[in-house]
Protein backbone atom coordinates (compact mmCIF):
# COMPACT_ATOMS: atom_id res chain seq x y z
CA UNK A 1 4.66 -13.15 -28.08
CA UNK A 2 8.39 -13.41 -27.92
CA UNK A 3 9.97 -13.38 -24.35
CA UNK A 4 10.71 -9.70 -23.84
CA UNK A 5 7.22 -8.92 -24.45
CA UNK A 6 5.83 -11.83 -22.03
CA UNK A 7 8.07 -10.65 -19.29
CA UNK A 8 6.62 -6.67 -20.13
CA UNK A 9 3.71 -8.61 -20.12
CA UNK A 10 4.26 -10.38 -17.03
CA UNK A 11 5.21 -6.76 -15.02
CA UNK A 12 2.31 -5.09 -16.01
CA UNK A 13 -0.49 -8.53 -14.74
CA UNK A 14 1.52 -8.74 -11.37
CA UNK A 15 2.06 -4.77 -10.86
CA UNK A 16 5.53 -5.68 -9.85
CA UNK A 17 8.50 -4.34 -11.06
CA UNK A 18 11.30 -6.14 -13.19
CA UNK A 19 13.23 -6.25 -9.62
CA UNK A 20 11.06 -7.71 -7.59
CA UNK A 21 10.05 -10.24 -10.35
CA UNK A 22 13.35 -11.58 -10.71
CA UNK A 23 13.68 -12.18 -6.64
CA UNK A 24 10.37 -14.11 -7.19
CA UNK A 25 11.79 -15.62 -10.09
CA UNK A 26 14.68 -17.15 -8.64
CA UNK A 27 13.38 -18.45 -5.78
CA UNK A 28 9.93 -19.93 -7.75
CA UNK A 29 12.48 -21.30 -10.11
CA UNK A 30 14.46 -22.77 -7.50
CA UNK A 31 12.06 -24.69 -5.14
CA UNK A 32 10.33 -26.16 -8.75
CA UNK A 33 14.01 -27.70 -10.20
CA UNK A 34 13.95 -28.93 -6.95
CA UNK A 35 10.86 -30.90 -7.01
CA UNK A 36 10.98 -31.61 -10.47
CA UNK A 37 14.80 -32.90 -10.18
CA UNK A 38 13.66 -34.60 -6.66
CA UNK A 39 16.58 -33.02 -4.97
CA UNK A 40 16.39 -31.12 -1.78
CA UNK A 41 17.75 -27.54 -1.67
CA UNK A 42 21.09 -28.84 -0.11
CA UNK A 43 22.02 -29.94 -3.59
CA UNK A 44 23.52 -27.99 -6.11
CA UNK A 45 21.09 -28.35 -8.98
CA UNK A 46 18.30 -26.65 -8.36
CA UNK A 47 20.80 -23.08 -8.03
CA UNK A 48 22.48 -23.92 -10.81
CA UNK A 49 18.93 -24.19 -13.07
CA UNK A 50 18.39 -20.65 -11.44
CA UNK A 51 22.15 -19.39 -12.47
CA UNK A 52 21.98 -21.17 -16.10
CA UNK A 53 18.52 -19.72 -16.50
CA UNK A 54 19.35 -16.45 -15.21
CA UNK A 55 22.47 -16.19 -17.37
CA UNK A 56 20.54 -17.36 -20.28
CA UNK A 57 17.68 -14.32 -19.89
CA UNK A 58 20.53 -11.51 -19.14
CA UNK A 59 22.52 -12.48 -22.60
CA UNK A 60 19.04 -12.37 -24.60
CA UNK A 61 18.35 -9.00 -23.00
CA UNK A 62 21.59 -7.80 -24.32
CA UNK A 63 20.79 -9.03 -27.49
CA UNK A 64 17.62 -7.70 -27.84
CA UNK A 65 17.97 -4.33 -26.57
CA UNK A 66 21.49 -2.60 -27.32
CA UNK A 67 21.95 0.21 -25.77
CA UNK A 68 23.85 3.43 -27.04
CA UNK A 69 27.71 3.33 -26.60
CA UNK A 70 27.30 5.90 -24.10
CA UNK A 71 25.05 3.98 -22.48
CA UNK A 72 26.29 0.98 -22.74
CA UNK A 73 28.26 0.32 -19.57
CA UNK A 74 25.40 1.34 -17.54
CA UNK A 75 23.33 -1.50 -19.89
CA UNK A 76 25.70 -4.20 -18.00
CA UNK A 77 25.47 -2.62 -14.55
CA UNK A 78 21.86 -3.09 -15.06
CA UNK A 79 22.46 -6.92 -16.19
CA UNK A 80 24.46 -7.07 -13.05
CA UNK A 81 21.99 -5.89 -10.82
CA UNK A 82 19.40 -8.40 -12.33
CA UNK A 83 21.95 -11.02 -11.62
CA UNK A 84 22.42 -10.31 -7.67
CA UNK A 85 18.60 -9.65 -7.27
CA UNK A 86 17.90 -13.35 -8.95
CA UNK A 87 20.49 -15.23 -7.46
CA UNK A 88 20.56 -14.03 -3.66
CA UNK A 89 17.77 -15.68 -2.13
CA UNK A 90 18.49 -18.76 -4.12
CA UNK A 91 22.17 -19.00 -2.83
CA UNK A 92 21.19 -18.23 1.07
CA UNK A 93 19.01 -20.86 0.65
CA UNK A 94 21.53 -23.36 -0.90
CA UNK A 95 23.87 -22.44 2.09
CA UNK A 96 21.48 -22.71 4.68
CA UNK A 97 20.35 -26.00 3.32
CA UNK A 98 24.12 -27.34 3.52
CA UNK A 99 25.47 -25.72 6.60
CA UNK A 100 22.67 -25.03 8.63
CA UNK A 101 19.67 -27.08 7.51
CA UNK A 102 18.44 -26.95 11.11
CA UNK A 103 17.22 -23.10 10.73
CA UNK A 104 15.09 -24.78 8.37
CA UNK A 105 13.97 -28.06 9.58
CA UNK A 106 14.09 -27.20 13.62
CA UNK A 107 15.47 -30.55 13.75
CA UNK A 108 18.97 -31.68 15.29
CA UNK A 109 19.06 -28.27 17.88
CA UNK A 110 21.76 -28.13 19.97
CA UNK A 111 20.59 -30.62 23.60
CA UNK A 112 17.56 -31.78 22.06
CA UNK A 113 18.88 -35.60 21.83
CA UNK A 114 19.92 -35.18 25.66
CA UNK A 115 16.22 -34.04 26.52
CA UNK A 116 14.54 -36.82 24.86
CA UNK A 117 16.72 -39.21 26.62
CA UNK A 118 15.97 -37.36 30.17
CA UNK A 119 11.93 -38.10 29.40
């Protein structure tokens, strides 16, 4: 089974459609370079597995299946659109991780050290 026909594969096991599996995709590929790599989200790494993988799949998808001339700018758009819908998630997350990690972690709020003190 070659890897156009696992991912055709893939759609039709999950019921999910190519654009929801790559938003699944990205962020199950992120949070697993992470633990494999043994790097929190904060670093760049685990995003740029996602990006490198998720350029990787959109340039064998070209290959694979050309598209009519016609139809051929509208064969990119769609490559684009795979690109945002895998990488969104996975960059808010990086960003959140390095800017605000406290929306994630609850730790570090604003007044929280002077409360503990107070007790």
């Amino acid at each position: 089974m070659d890897w156009y026909a696992f991912k055709e594969w893939l759609e039709a096991v999950t019921w999910l459609d190519m654009d929801a599996l790559h938003i699944h995709a990205g962020i199950l590929l992120q949070l697993l370079a992470a633990l494999l790599l043994r790097r929190s989200l904060q670093s760049p790494w685990p995003w740029l597995i996602v990006l490198a993988a998720t350029l990787a799949n959109e340039a064998y998808d070209l290959r694979y299946e050309t598209w009519p001339d016609p139809e051929r700018a509208r064969q990119f758009a769609e490559g684009a659109k795979d690109l945002v819908n895998t990488m969104l998630i996975p960059s808010l997350l990086l960003l959140v991780a390095r800017f605000a990690p406290r929306l994630l972690t609850g730790r570090g709020r604003p007044g929280e050290a002077e409360r503990q003190a107070d007790r």
